[in-house]
Protein backbone atom coordinates (compact mmCIF):
# COMPACT_ATOMS: atom_id res chain seq x y z
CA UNK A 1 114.22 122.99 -67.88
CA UNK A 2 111.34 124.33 -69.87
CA UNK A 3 108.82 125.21 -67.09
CA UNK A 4 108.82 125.18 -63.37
CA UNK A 5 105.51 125.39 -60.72
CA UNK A 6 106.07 127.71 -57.48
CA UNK A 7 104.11 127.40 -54.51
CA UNK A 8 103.93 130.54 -52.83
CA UNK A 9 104.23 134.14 -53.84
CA UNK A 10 106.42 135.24 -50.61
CA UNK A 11 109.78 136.11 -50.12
CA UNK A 12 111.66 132.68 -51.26
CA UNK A 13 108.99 132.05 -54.22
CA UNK A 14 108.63 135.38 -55.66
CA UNK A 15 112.68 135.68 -55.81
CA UNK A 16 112.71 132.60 -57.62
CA UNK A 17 109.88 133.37 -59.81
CA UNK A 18 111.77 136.60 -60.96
CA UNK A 19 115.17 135.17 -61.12
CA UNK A 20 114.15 132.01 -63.10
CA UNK A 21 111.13 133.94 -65.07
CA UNK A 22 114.36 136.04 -66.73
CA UNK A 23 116.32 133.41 -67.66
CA UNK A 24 113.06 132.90 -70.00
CA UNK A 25 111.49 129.84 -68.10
CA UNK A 26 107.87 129.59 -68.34
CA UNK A 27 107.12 130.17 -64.09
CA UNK A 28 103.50 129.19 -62.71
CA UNK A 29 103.56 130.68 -59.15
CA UNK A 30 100.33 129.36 -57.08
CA UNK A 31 99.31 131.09 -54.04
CA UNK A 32 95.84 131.91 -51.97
CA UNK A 33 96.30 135.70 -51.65
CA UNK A 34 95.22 137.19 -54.93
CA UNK A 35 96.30 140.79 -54.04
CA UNK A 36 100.34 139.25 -54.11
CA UNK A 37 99.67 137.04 -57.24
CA UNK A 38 98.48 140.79 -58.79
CA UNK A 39 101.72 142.59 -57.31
CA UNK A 40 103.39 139.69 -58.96
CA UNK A 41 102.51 139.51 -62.35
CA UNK A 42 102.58 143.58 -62.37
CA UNK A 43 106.30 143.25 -61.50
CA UNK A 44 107.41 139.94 -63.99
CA UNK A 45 106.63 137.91 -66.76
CA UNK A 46 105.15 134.95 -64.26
CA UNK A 47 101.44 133.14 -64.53
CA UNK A 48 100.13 133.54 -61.44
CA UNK A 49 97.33 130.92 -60.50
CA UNK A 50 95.22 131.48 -57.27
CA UNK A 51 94.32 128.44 -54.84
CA UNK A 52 95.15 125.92 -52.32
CA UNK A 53 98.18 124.28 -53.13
CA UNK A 54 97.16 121.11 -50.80
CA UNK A 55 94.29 120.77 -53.36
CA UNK A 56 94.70 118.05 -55.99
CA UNK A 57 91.70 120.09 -57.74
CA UNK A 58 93.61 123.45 -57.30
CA UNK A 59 96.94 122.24 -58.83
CA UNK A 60 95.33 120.33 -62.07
CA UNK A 61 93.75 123.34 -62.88
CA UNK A 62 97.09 125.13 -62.49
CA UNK A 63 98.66 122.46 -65.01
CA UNK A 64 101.29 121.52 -62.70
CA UNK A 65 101.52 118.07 -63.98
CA UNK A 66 102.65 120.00 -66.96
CA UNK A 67 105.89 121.12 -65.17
CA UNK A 68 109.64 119.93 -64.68
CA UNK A 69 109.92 121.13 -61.46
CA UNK A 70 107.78 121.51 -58.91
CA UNK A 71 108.98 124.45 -55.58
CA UNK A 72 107.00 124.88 -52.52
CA UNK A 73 108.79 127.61 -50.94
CA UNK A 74 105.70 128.68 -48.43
CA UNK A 75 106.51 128.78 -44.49
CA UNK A 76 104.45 126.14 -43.35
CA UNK A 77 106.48 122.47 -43.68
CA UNK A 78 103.30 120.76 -43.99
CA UNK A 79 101.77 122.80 -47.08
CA UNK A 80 105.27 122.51 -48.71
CA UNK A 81 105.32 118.20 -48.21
CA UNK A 82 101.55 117.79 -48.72
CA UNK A 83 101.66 119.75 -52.25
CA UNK A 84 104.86 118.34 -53.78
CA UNK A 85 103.58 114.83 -52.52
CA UNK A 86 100.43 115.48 -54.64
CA UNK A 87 102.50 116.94 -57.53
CA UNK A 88 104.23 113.57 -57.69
CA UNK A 89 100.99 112.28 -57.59
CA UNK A 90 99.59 113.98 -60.92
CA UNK A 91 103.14 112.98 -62.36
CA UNK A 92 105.52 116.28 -61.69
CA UNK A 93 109.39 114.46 -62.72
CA UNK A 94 111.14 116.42 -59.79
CA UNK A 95 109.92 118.47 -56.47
CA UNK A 96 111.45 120.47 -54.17
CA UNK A 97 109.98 121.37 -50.65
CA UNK A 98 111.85 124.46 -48.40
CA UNK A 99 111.42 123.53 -44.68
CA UNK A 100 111.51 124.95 -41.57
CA UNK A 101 112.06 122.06 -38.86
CA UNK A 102 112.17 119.03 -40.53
CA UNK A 103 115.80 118.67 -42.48
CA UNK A 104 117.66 119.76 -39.97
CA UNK A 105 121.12 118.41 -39.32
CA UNK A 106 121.68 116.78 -35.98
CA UNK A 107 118.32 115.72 -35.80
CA UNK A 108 118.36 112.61 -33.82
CA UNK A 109 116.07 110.82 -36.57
CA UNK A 110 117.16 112.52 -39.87
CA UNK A 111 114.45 112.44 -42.36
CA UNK A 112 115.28 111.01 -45.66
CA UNK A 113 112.81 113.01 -48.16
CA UNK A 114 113.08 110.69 -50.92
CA UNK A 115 110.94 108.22 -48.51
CA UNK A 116 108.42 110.42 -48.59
CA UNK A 117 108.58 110.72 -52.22
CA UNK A 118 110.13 114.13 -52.22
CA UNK A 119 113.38 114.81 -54.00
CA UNK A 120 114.74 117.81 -52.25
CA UNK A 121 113.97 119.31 -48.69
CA UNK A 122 116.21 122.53 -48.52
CA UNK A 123 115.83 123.48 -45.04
CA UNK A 124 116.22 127.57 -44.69
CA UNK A 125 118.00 127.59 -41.31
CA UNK A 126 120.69 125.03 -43.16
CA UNK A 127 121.14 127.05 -45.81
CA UNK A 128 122.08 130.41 -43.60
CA UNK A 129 124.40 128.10 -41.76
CA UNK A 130 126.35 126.86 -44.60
CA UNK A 131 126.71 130.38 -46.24
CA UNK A 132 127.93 131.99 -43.17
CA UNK A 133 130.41 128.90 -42.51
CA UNK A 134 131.81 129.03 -45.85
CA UNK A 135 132.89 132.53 -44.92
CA UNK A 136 134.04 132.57 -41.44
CA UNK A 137 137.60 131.56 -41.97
CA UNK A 138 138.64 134.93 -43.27
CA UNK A 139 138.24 137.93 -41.54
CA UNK A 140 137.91 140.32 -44.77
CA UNK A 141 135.83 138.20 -46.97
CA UNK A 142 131.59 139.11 -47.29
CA UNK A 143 131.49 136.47 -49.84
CA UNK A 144 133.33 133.33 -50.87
CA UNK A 145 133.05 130.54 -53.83
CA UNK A 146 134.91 128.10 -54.95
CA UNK A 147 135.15 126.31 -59.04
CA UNK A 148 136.56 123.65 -60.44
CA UNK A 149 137.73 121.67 -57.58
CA UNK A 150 138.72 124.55 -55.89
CA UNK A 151 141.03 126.02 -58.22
CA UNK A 152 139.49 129.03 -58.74
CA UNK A 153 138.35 131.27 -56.41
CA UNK A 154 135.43 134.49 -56.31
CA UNK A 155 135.57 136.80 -53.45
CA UNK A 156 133.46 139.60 -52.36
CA UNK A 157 135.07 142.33 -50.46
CA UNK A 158 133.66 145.47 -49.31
CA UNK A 159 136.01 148.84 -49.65
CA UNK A 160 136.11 150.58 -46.26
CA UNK A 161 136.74 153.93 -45.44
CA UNK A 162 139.88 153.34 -43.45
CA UNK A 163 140.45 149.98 -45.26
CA UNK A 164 143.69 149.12 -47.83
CA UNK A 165 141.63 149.09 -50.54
CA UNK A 166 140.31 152.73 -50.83
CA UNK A 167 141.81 154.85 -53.23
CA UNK A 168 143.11 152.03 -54.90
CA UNK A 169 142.72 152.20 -58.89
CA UNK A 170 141.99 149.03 -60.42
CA UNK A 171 145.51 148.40 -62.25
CA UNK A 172 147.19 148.88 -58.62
CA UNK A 173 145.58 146.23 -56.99
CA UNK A 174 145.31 143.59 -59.71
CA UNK A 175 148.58 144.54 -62.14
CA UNK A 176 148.18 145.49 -65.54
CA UNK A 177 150.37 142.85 -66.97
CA UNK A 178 149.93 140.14 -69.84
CA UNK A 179 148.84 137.46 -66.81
CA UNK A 180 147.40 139.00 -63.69
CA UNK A 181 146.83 136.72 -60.42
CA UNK A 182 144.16 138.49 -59.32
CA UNK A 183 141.01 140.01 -61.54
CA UNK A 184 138.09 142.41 -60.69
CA UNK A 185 135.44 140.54 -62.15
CA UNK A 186 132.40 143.21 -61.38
CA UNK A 187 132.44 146.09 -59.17
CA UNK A 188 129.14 147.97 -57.46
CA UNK A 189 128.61 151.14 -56.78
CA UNK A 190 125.70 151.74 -54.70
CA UNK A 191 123.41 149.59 -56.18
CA UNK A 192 124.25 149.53 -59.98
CA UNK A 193 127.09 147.82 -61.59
CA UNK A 194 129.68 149.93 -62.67
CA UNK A 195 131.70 150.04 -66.07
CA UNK A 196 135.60 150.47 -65.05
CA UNK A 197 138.94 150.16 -66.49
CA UNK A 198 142.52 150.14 -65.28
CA UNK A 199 142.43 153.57 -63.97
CA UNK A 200 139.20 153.70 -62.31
CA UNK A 201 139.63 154.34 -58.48
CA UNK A 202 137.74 152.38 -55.68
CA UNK A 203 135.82 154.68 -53.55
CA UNK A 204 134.37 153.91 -49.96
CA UNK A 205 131.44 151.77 -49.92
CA UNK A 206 132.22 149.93 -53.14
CA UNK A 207 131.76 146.15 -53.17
CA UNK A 208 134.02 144.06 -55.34
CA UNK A 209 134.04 140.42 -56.80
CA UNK A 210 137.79 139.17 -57.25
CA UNK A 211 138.86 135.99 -59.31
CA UNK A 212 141.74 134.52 -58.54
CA UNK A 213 143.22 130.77 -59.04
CA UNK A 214 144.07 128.56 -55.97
CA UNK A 215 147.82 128.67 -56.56
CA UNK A 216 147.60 132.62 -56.11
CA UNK A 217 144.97 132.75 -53.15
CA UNK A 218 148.34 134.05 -50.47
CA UNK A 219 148.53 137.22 -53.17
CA UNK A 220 144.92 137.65 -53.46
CA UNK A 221 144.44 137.38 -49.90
CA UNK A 222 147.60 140.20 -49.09
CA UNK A 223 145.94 142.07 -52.13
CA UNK A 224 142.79 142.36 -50.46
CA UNK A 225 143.61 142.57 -46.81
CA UNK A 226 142.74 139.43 -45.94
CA UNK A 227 143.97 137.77 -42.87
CA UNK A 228 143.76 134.59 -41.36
CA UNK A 229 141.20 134.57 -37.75
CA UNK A 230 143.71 134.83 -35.03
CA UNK A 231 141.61 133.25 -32.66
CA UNK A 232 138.85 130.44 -32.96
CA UNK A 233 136.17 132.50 -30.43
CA UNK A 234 132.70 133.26 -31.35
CA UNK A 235 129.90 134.95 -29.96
CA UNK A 236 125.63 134.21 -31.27
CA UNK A 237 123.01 136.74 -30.38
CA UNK A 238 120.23 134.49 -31.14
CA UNK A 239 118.71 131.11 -29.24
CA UNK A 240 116.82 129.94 -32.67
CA UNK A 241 117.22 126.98 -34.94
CA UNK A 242 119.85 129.12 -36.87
CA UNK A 243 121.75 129.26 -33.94
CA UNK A 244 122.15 126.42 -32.42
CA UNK A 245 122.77 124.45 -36.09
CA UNK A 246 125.96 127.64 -35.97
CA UNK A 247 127.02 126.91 -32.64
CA UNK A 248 126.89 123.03 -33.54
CA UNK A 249 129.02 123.59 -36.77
CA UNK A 250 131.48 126.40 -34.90
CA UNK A 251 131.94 123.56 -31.85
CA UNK A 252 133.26 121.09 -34.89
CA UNK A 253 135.51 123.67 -35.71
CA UNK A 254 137.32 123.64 -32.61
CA UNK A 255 135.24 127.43 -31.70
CA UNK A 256 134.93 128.48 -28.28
CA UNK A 257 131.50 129.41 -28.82
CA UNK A 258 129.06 131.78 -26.21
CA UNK A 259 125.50 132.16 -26.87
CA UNK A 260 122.75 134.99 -25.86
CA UNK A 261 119.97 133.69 -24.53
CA UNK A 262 116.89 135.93 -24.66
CA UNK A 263 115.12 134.14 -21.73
CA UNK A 264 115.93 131.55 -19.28
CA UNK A 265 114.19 129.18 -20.64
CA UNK A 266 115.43 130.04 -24.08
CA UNK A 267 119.17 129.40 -22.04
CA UNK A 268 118.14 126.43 -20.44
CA UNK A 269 117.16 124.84 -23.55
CA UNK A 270 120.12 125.33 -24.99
CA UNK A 271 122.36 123.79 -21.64
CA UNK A 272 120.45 120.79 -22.42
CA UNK A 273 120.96 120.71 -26.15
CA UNK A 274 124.75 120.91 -25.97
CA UNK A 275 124.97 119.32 -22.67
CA UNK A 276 128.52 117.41 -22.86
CA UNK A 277 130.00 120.15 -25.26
CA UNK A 278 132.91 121.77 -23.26
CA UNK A 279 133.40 124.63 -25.44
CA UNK A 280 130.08 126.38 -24.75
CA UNK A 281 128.69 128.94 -22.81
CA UNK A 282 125.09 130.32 -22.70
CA UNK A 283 124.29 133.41 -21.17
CA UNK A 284 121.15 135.34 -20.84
CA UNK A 285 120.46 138.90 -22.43
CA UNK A 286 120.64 141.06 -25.37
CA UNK A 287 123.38 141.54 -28.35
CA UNK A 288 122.53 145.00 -28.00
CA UNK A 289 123.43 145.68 -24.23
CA UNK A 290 127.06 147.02 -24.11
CA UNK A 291 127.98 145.64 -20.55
CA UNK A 292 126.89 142.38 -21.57
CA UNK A 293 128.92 142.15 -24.94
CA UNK A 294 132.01 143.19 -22.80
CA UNK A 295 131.41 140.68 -20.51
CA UNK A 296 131.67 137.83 -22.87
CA UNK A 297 135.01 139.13 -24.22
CA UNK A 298 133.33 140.36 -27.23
CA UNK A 299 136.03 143.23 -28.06
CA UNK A 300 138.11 140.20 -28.18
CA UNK A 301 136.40 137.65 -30.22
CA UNK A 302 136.71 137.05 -33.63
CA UNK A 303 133.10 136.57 -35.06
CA UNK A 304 130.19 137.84 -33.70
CA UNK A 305 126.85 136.62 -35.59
CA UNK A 306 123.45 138.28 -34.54
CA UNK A 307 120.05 135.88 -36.08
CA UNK A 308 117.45 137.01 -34.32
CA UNK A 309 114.51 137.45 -36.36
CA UNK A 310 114.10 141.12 -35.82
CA UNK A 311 116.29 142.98 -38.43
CA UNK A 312 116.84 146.35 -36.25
CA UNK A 313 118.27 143.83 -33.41
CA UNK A 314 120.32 141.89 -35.42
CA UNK A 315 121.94 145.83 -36.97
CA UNK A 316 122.01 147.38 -34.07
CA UNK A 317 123.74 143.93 -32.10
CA UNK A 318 126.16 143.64 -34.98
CA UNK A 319 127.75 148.06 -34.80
CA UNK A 320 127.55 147.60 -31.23
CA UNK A 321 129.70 144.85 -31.30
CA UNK A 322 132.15 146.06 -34.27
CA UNK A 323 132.35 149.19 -32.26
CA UNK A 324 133.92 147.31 -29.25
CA UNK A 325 136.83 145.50 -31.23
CA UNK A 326 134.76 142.43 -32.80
CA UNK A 327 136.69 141.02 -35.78
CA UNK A 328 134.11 140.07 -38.09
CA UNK A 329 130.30 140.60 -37.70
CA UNK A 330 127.82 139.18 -38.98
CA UNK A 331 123.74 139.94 -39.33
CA UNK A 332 121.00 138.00 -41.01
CA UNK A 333 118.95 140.51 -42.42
CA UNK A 334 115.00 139.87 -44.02
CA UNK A 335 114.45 143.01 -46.20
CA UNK A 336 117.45 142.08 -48.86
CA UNK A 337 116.24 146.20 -50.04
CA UNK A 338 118.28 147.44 -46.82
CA UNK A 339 121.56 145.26 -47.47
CA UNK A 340 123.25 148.23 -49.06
CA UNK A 341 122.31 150.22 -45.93
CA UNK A 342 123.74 147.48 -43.72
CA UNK A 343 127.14 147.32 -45.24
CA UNK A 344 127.84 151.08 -44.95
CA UNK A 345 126.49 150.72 -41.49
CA UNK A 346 129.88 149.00 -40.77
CA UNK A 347 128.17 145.29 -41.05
CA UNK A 348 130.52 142.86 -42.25
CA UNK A 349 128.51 140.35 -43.71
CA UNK A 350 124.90 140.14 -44.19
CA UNK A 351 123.09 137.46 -45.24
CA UNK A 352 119.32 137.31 -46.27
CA UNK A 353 117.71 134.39 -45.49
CA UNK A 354 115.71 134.01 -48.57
CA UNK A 355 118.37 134.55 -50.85
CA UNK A 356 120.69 131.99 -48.96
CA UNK A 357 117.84 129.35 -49.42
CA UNK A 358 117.13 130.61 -53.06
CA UNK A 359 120.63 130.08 -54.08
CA UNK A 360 120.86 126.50 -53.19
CA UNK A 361 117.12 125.70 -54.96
CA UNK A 362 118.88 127.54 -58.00
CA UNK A 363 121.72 125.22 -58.29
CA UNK A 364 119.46 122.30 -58.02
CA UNK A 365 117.46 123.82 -61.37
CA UNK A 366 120.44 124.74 -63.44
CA UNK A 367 122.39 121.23 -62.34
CA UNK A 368 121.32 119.64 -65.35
CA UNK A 369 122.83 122.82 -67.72
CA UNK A 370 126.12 123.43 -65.93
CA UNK A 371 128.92 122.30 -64.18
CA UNK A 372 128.42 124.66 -61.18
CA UNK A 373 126.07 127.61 -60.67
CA UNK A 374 126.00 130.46 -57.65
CA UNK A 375 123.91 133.59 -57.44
CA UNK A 376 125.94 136.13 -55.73
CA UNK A 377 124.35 138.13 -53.11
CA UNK A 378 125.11 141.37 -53.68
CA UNK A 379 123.91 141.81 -57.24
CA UNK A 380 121.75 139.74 -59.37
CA UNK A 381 124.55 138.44 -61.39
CA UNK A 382 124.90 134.56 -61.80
CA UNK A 383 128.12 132.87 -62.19
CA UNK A 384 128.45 129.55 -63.74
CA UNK A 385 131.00 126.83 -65.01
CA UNK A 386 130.90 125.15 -67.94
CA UNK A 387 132.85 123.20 -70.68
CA UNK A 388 133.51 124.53 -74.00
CA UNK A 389 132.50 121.80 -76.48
CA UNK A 390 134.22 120.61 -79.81
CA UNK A 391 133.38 123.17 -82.00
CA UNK A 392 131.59 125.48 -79.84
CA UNK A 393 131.27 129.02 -80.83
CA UNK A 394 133.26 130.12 -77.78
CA UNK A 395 136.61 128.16 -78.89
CA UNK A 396 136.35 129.81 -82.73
CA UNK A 397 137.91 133.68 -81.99
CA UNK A 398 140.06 135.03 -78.73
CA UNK A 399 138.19 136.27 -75.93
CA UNK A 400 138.30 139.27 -77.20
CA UNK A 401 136.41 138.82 -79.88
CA UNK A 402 133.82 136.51 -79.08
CA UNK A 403 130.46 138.57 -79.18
CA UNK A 404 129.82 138.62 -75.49
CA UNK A 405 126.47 140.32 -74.77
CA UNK A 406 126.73 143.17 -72.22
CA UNK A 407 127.71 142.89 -68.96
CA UNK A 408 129.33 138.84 -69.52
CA UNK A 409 132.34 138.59 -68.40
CA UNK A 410 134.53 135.38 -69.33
CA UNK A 411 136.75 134.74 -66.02
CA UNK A 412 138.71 131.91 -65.80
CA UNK A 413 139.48 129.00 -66.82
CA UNK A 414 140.54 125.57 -65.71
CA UNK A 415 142.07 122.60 -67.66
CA UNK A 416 144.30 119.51 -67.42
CA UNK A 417 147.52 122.11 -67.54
CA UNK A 418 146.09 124.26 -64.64
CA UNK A 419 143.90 126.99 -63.76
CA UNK A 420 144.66 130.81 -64.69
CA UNK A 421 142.86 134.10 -65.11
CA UNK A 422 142.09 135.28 -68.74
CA UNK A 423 143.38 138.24 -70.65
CA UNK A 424 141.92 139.87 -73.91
CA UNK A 425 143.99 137.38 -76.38
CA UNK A 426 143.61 134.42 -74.65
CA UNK A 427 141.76 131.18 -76.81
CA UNK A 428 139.34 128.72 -74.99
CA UNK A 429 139.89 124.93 -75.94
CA UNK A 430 137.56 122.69 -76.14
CA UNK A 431 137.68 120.49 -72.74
CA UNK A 432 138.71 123.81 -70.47
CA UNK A 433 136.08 124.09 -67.87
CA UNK A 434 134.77 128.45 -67.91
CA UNK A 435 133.74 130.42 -65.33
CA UNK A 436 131.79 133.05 -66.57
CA UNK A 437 129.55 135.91 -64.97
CA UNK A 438 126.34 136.37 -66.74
CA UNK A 439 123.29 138.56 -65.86
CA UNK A 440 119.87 136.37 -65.62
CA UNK A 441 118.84 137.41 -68.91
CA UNK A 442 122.28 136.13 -70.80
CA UNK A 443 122.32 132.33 -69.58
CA UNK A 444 120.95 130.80 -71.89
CA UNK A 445 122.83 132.48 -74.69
CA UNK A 446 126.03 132.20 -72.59
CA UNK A 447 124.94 128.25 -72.41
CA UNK A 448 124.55 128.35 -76.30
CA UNK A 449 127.67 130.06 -76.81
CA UNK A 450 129.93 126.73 -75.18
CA UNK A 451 127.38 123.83 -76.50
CA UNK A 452 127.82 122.18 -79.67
């Protein structure tokens, strides 16, 4: 994908516009504030154009017909639908419009975007739901993907103070012989990734991505401290979209489910919506009032999620909670420059909204280039999977001698025989199927490195 359109400058599209505008895409980011376009260009390498995006005018003079992809990523669902429908118009191949309210799950009319001559509607609330859900299983994961089927796993785990994995050096948790189960794939220290070896020791506050292969997943999750939930209870502060699609997709999973209401008529809403669902309770108050958390069992319960759209609530809700016994909490948190904060607050898992939506618009632009691509939250590393071609420069030399730029790390692999981790003097064959971990600025010679 040579160049890509973005409508709207805010939190989703200027993310984007950075993440994609270092991988060395040409980015045109429209918007009608000039003062964010300027804060914009000072910060990347993106054109930005100012003007109405629901202007045919606006967006020819932008060039957008020019573009392979077209993103409107503002928060108003109609300026998102009206522009890409008039991209398509001028001839844009592919759009993508983030929504709000339309999209949603459960709707009782879904809306099928492609009738409305849109290819992708990415609805935000969605995309928090599925990223919390695909971590809720396990009590001490922050972050979970899965590659190739399923055969390989990344987790991200946070080091606690107290926690089994302080103190640790990296050769005692993941062995030091010729074929470990388990691998650190990148560790951070505050904010920065850190260079380690086999004797570096994990300190408090560290966050950790782990590889490890299906087969090995008991190990990695004894390794890590990683149990099972031992009950299926969970308590929402929250009575917004987010919440309900939660409670919906916790109900499915056999949850008891109770849900803070911040009004009645926030509470009665939500009687009505899951009227017939036996598993639910709604009661009315704040995450953040102590008599009410104990009331509804929280020291008991083994997720509590705060999404209310202030930040300070949803912190605040979440050590209140983990303070009384809560197994695993979990906050969505706006200002993504806090998350650090957040974790050494004693947050388990926090999840910005506009990076959970950004992810899934970034698989949909690197589909076409890789097997399977995730942004992980936690650093602005990408991690993809691809197959090493006949020929390829990255089947020619062991692993250890491939001319990795800095900072790419080479994983795992998968093939017909099986999945395993690598090691220094492994070879890649053509057919095996890579995961690798790449900054933003090495995918494309990462790509080049496993094509033809």
């Amino acid at each position: 994908m040579k160049k890509i359109a973005i409508v709207g400058a805010g939190e989703i599209g200027g993310f984007l516009a950075g993440r994609l505008a270092t991988e060395q895409i040409d980015v045109t980011v429209i918007d009608h504030n000039q003062a964010v376009l300027t804060a914009l260009r000072n910060t990347m390498d993106v054109a930005g154009i100012l003007g109405d995006a629901t202007s045919i005018g606006d967006l020819r003079e932008a060039e957008i017909q020019d573009a392979d992809l077209f993103i409107a990523t503002t928060w108003q669902d109609e300026t998102n639908l009206i522009s890409c429908l008039l991209a398509k118009e001028l001839g844009v191949k592919q759009t993508i419009a983030v929504t709000r309210y339309l999209g949603l799950r459960g709707q009782k009319v879904p809306i099928d975007s492609s009738a409305l001559g849109i290819d992708l509607m990415v609805n935000a609330s969605s995309a928090v739901k599925n990223e919390i859900m695909d971590i809720i299983e396990t009590t001490g994961a922050n972050e979970v993907a899965r590659f190739s089927g399923g055969q390989i796993i990344l987790v991200g785990v946070q080091v606690g103070e107290n926690g089994g994995l302080n103190g640790k050096t990296v050769d005692s948790l993941c062995g030091n012989g010729p074929q470990p189960h388990l691998s650190i794939a990148s560790l951070v220290r505050g904010n920065d990734l850190l260079e380690f070896n086999g004797e570096t020791r994990l300190e408090d506050g560290d966050y950790l991505y782990v590889l490890s292969t299906q087969e090995h997943q008991a190990e990695l999750n004894k390794a890590l401290c990683v149990e099972t939930i031992k009950n299926r209870t969970a308590v929402i502060s929250g009575d917004n979209f987010l919440s309900q699609l939660l409670a919906d997709a916790l109900l499915n999973r056999h949850f008891h489910v109770t849900m803070l209401a911040t009004t009645e008529k926030k509470a009665l809403f939500l009687h009505n919506h899951f009227e017939g669902r036996h598993q639910i309770q709604v009661e009315v108050g704040s995450g953040c009032e102590v008599k009410l958390l104990r009331r509804v069992k929280v020291p008991s319960t083994s997720v509590f999620i705060a999404t209310n759209t202030d930040d300070a609530t949803n912190l605040t809700a979440c050590m209140i909670a983990k303070s009384l016994g809560a197994g695993k909490t979990i906050a969505t948190i706006k200002r993504t420059d806090i998350l650090p904060l957040c974790r050494k607050a004693g947050v388990d898992v926090n999840i910005a909204p506009r990076l959970a939506t950004a992810k899934v618009i970034q698989r949909v632009v690197h589909e076409n280039r890789v097997l399977d691509y995730r942004a992980v939250s936690q650093t602005n590393l990408e991690v993809v999977e691809l197959v090493a071609k006949p020929g390829c420069k990255a089947v020619k030399a062991p692993i250890a001698k491939l001319r990795l730029p800095k900072g790419v790390v080479i994983g795992a692999i998968a093939s017909g025989k099986g999945s395993s981790l690598t090691s220094p003097e492994m070879r890649i064959q053509p057919g095996d199927r890579v995961i690798v971990l790449t900054l933003p600025e090495h995918l494309m010679a990462v790509e080049s490195m496993f094509n033809d």
